[in-house]
Protein backbone atom coordinates (compact mmCIF):
# COMPACT_ATOMS: atom_id res chain seq x y z
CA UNK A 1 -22.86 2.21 -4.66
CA UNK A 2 -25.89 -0.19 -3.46
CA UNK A 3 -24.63 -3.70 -2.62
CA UNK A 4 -26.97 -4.83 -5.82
CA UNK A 5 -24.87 -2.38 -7.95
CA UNK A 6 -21.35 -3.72 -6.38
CA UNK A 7 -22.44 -6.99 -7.43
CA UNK A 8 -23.72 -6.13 -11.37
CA UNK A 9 -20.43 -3.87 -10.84
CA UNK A 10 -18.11 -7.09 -9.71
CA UNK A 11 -19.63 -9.52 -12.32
CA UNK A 12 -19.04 -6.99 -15.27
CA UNK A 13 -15.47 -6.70 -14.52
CA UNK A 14 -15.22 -10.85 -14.20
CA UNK A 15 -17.01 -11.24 -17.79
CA UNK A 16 -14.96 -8.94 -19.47
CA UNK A 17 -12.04 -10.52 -17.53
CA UNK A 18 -12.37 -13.99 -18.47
CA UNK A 19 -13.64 -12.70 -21.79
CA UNK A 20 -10.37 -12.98 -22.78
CA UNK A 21 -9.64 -16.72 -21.78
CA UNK A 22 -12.74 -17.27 -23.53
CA UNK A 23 -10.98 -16.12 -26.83
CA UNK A 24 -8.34 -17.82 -26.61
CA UNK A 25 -10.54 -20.91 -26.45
CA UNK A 26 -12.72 -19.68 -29.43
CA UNK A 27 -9.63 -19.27 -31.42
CA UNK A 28 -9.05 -23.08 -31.50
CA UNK A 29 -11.69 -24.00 -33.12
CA UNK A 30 -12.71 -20.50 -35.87
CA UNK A 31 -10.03 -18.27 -37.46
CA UNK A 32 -9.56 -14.89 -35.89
CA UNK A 33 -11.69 -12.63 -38.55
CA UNK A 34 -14.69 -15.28 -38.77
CA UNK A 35 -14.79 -15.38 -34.95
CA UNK A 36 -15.30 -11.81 -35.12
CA UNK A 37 -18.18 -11.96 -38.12
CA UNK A 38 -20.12 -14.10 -35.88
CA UNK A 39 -19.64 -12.62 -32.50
CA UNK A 40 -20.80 -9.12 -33.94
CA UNK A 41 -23.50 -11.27 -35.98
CA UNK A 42 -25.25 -12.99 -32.81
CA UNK A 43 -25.08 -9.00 -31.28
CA UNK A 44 -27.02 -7.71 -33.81
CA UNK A 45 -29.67 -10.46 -35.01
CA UNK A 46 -32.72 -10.75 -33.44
CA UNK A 47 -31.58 -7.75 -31.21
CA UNK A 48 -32.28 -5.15 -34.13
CA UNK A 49 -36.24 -6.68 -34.85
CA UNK A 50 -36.96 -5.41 -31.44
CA UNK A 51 -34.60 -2.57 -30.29
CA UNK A 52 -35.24 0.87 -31.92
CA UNK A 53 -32.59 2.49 -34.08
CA UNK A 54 -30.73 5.35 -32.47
CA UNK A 55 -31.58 8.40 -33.32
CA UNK A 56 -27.66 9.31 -35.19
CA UNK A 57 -26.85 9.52 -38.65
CA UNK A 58 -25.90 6.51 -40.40
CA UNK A 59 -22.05 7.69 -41.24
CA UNK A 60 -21.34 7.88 -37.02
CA UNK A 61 -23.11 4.66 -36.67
CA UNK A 62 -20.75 3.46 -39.40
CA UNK A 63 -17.47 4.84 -37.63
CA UNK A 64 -18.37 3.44 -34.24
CA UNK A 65 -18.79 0.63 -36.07
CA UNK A 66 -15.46 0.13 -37.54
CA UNK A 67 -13.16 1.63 -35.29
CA UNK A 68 -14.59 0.23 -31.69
CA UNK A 69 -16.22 -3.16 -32.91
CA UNK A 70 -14.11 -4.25 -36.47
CA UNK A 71 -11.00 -2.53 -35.68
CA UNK A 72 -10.21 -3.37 -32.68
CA UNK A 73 -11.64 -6.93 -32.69
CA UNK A 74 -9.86 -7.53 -35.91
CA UNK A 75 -6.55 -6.67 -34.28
CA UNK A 76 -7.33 -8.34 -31.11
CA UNK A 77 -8.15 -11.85 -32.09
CA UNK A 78 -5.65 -11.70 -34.71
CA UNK A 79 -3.09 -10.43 -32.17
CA UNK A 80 -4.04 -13.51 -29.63
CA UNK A 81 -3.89 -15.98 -32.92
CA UNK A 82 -0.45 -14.90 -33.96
CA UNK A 83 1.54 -15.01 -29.86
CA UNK A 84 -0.41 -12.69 -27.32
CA UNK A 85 -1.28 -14.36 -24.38
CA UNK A 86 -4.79 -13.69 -23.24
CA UNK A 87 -3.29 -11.97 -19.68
CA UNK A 88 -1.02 -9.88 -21.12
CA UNK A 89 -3.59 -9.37 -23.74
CA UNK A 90 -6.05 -8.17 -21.25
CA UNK A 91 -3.59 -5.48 -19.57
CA UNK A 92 -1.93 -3.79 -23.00
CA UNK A 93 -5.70 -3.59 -24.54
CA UNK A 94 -5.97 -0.95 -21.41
CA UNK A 95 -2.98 1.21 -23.10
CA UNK A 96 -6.16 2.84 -24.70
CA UNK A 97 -6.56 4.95 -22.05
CA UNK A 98 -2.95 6.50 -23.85
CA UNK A 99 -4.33 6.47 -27.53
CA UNK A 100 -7.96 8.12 -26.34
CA UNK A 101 -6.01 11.35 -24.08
CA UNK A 102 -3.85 11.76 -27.29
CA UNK A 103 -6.86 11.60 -29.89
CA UNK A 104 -8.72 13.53 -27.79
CA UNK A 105 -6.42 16.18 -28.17
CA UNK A 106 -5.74 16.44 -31.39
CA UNK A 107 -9.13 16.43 -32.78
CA UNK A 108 -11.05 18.21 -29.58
CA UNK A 109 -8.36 20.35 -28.87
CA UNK A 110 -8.59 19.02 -25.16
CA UNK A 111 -6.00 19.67 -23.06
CA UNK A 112 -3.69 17.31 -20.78
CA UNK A 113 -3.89 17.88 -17.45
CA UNK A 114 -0.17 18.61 -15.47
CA UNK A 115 0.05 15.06 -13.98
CA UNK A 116 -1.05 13.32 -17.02
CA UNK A 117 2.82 13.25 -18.65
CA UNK A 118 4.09 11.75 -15.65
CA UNK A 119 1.91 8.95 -14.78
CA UNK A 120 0.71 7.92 -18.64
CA UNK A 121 4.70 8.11 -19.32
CA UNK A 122 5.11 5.33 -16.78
CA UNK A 123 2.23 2.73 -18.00
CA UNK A 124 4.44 3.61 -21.53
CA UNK A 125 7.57 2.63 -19.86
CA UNK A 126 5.52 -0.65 -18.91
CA UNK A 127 4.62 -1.02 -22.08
CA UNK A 128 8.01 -1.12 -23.57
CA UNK A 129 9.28 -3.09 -20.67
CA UNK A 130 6.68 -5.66 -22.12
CA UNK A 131 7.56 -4.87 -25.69
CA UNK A 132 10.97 -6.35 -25.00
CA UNK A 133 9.71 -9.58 -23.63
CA UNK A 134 8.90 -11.04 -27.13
CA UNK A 135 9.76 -14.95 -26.93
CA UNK A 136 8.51 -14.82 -23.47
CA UNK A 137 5.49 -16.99 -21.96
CA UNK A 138 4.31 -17.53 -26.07
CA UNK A 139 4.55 -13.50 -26.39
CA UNK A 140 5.55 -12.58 -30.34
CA UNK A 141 6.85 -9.21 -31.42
CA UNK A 142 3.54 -8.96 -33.75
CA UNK A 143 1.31 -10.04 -31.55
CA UNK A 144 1.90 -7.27 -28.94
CA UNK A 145 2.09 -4.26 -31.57
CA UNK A 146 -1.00 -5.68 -33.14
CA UNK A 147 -2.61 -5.52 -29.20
CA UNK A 148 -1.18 -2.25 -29.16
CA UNK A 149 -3.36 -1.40 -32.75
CA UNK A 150 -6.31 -2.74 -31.33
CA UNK A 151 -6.12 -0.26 -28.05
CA UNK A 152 -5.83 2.37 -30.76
CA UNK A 153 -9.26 1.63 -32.40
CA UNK A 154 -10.35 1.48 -29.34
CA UNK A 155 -9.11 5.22 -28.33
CA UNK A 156 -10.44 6.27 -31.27
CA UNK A 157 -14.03 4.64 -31.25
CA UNK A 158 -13.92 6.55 -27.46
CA UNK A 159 -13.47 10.05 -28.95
CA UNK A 160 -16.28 9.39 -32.27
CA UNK A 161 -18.64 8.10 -28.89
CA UNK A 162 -17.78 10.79 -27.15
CA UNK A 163 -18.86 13.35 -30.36
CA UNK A 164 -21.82 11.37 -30.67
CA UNK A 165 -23.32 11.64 -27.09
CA UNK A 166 -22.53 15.12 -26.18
CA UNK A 167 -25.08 15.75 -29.06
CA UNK A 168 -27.69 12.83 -29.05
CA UNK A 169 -28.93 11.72 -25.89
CA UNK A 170 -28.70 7.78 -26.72
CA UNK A 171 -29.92 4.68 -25.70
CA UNK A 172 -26.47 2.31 -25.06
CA UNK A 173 -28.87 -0.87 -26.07
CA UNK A 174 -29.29 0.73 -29.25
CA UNK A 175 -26.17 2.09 -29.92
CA UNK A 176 -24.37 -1.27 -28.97
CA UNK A 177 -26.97 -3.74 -30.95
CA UNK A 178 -27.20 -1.31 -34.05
CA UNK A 179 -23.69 -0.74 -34.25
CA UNK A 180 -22.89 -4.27 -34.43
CA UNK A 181 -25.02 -4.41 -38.11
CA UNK A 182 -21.37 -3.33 -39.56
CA UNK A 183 -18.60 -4.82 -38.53
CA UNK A 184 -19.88 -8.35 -39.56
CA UNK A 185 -19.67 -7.09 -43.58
CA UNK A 186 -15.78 -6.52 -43.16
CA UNK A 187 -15.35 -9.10 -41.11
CA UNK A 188 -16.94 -11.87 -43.45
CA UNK A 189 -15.06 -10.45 -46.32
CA UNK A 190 -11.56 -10.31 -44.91
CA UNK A 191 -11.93 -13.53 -43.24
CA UNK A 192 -12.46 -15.28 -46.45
CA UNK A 193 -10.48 -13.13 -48.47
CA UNK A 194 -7.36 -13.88 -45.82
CA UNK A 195 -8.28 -17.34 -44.98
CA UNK A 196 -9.05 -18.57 -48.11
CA UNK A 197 -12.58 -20.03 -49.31
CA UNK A 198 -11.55 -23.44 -48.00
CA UNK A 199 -10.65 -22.76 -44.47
CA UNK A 200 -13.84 -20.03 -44.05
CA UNK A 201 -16.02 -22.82 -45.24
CA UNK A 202 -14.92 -25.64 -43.65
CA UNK A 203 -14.69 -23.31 -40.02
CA UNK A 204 -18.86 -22.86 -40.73
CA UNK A 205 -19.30 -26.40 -41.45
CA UNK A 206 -16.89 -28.45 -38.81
CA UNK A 207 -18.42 -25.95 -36.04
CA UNK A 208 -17.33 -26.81 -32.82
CA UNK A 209 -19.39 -26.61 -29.77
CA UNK A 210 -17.00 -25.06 -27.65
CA UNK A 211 -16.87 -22.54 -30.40
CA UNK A 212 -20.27 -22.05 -30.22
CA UNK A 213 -20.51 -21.69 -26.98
CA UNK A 214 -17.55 -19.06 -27.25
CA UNK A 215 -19.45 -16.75 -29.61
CA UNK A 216 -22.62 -16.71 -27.40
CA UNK A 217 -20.17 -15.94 -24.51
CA UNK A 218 -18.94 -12.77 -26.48
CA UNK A 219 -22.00 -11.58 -28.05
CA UNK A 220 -24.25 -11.99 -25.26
CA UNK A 221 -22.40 -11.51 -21.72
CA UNK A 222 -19.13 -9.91 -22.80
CA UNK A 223 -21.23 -7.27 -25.03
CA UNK A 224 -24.69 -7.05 -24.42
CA UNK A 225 -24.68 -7.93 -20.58
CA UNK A 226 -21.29 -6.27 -20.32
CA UNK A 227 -21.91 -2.66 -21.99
CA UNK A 228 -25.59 -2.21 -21.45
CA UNK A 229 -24.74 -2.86 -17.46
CA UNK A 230 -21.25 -0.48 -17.58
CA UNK A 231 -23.77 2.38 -18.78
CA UNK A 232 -26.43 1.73 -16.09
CA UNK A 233 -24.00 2.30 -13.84
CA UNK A 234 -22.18 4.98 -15.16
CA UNK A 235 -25.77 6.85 -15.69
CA UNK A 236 -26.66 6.19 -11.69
CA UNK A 237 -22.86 7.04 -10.42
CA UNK A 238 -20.62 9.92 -11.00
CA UNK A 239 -18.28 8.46 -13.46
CA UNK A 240 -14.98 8.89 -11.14
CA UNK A 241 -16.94 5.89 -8.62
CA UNK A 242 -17.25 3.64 -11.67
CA UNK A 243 -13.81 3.99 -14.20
CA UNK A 244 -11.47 3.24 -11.91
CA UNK A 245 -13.50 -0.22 -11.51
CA UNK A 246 -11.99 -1.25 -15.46
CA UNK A 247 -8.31 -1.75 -14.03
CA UNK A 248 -9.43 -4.66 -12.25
CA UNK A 249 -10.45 -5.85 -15.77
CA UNK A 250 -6.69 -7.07 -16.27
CA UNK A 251 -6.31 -8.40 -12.81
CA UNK A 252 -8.89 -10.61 -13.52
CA UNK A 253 -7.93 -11.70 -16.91
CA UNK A 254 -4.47 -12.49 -15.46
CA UNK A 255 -5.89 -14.25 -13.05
CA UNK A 256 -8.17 -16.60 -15.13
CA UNK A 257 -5.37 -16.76 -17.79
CA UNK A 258 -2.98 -18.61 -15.09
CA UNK A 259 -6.17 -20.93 -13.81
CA UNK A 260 -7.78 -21.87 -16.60
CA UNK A 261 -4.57 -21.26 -19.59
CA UNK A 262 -1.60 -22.01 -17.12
CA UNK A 263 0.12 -19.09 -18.74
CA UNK A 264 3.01 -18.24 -16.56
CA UNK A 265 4.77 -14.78 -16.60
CA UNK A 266 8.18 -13.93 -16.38
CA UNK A 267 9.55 -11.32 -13.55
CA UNK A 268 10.49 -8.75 -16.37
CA UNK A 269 6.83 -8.81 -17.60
CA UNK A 270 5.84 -8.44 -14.15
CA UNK A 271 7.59 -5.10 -13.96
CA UNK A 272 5.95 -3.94 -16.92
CA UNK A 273 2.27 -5.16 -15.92
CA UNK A 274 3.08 -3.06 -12.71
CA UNK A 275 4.55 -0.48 -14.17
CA UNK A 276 1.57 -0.16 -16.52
CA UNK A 277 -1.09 -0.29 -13.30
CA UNK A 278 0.81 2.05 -11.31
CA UNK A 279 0.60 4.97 -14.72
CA UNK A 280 -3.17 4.03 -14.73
CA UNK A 281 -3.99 3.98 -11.33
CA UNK A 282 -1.99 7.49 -10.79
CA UNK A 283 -3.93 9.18 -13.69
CA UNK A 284 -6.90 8.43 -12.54
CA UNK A 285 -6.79 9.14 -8.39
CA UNK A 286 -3.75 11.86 -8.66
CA UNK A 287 -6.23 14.60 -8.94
CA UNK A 288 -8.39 13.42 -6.20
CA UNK A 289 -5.33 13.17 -4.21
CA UNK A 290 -4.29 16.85 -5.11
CA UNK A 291 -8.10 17.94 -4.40
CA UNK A 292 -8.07 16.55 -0.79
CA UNK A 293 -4.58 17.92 0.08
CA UNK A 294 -5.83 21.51 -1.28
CA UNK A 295 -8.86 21.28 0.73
CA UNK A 296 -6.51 20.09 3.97
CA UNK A 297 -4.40 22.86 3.47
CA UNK A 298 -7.29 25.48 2.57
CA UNK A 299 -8.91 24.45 5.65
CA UNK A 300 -6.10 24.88 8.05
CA UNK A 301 -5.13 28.37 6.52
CA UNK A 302 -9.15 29.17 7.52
CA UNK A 303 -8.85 27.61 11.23
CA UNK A 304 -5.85 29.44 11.74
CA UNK A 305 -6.23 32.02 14.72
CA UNK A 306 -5.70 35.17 14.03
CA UNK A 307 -2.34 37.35 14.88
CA UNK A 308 -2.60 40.16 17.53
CA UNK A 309 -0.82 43.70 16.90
CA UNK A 310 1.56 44.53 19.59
CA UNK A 311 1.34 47.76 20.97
CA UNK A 312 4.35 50.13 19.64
């Protein structure tokens, strides 16, 4: 990549990095569900006067809708409300690598490739390791398997975008800021049907402005900038250069969870946050690995000189 596109590259990963600190600090001040109505709200108004609709049928706009923006937002701020910290937040969201491989083949019959067991079974065995931590640095039983739902949506939002782009050549702007007209109706709705009329109105009304300044942060960099940027990229690089650039996504949001949240992790959820980067680093550069020692060994077979017959 160009130095520019490091840079774009670099300052995507630290938005949707400290995207999660910046939850956590949204959270004090708006209940989970109403946090998400207006983050998803500020996506898609004015955006939609002036971006055209994508050319899809409104039932996959409607599950791309739901799964990738309610679903997993819904689970995610409600998982950080209820005892996720926003570190530990940031690395088990990344489990959706798991839930997309096994969606992927149950409904498009594609099939896992030999190392994929191996190194996915290790960011699991992370996963529990982290599972069993609940008490730990603020870290509740229900706010982990909740994290763990959200992933999910998220695997599952991956395989309906994946259906919808192998047969509609979109424009991400579109997709993103049209998408974002439905999760804000389920969103409203749950948030006051949960919450209760009182709390939903008096959240509107005693606004804060760090609040405020929270949902811009997530509608605006953390989606917009953040999604319409990943696909430039990933339309102007193979996608292998640019993927493996999403596990620094967690380092980040460790990072700025410690500086800015002083959350402070235990050894034992250490292991599993390593654990969990080692599954995901050796699913995605295993292959290449494999490739280049094929191509080493293929190459010395070639240069090989050849034998001589002796004469009998």
């Amino acid at each position: 990549m160009s130095p520019k596109d490091w840079g774009f590259a670099l300052l995507i990963v630290f938005a949707w990095g400290f995207n999660f600190v910046v939850i956590h600090w949204g959270l004090n001040g708006l209940p989970p569900l109403l946090l998400g109505a207006l983050r998803f709200s500020c996506v898609a108004f004015p955006a939609i006067l002036f971006v055209p609709r994508p050319k899809i049928a409104w039932h996959w706009l409607l599950a791309y809708g739901l799964t990738i923006s309610f679903g997993q937002f819904a689970f995610l701020f409600t998982a950080m409300k209820v005892g996720m910290p926003a570190g530990i937040a940031s690395l088990v969201l990344q489990s959706q690598v798991l839930f997309t491989l096994l969606f992927a083949s149950l409904f498009l019959s594609e099939r896992w490739l030999a190392h994929q067991p191996v190194t996915l079974g290790i960011a699991a065995c992370g996963l529990v390791v982290l599972a069993t931590q609940q008490g730990q640095s603020g870290m509740t039983l229900s706010g982990f398997l909740l994290t763990i739902a959200a992933a999910a949506c998220w695997g599952i939002g991956n395989i309906i975008n994946r259906h919808i782009t192998r047969k509609h050549q979109l424009n991400l702007l579109s997709l993103v800021v049209w998408s974002a007209l439905i999760p804000p109706v389920p969103f409203f709705l749950a948030s006051y049907w949960l919450d209760g009329a009182s709390l939903f109105m008096q959240s509107l009304q005693n606004i804060k402005v760090s609040s405020v300044l929270a949902v811009g942060y997530l509608a605006f960099i953390a989606t917009i900038y953040g999604y319409v940027a990943w696909g430039r990229l990933l339309r102007s690089y193979p996608v292998a250069t640019v993927a493996p650039l999403t596990l620094l996504v967690p380092l980040v949001g460790l990072l700025c969870a410690n500086l800015f949240l002083d959350e402070q992790l235990t050894q034992a959820q250490w292991l599993g946050i390593l654990l969990v980067l080692l599954g995901l680093l050796l699913n995605i550069f295993w292959p290449k690995w494999q490739h280049r020692k094929h191509q080493k060994s293929s190459c010395e077979a070639t240069n090989q000189p050849k034998g001589t017959f002796r004469n009998q």
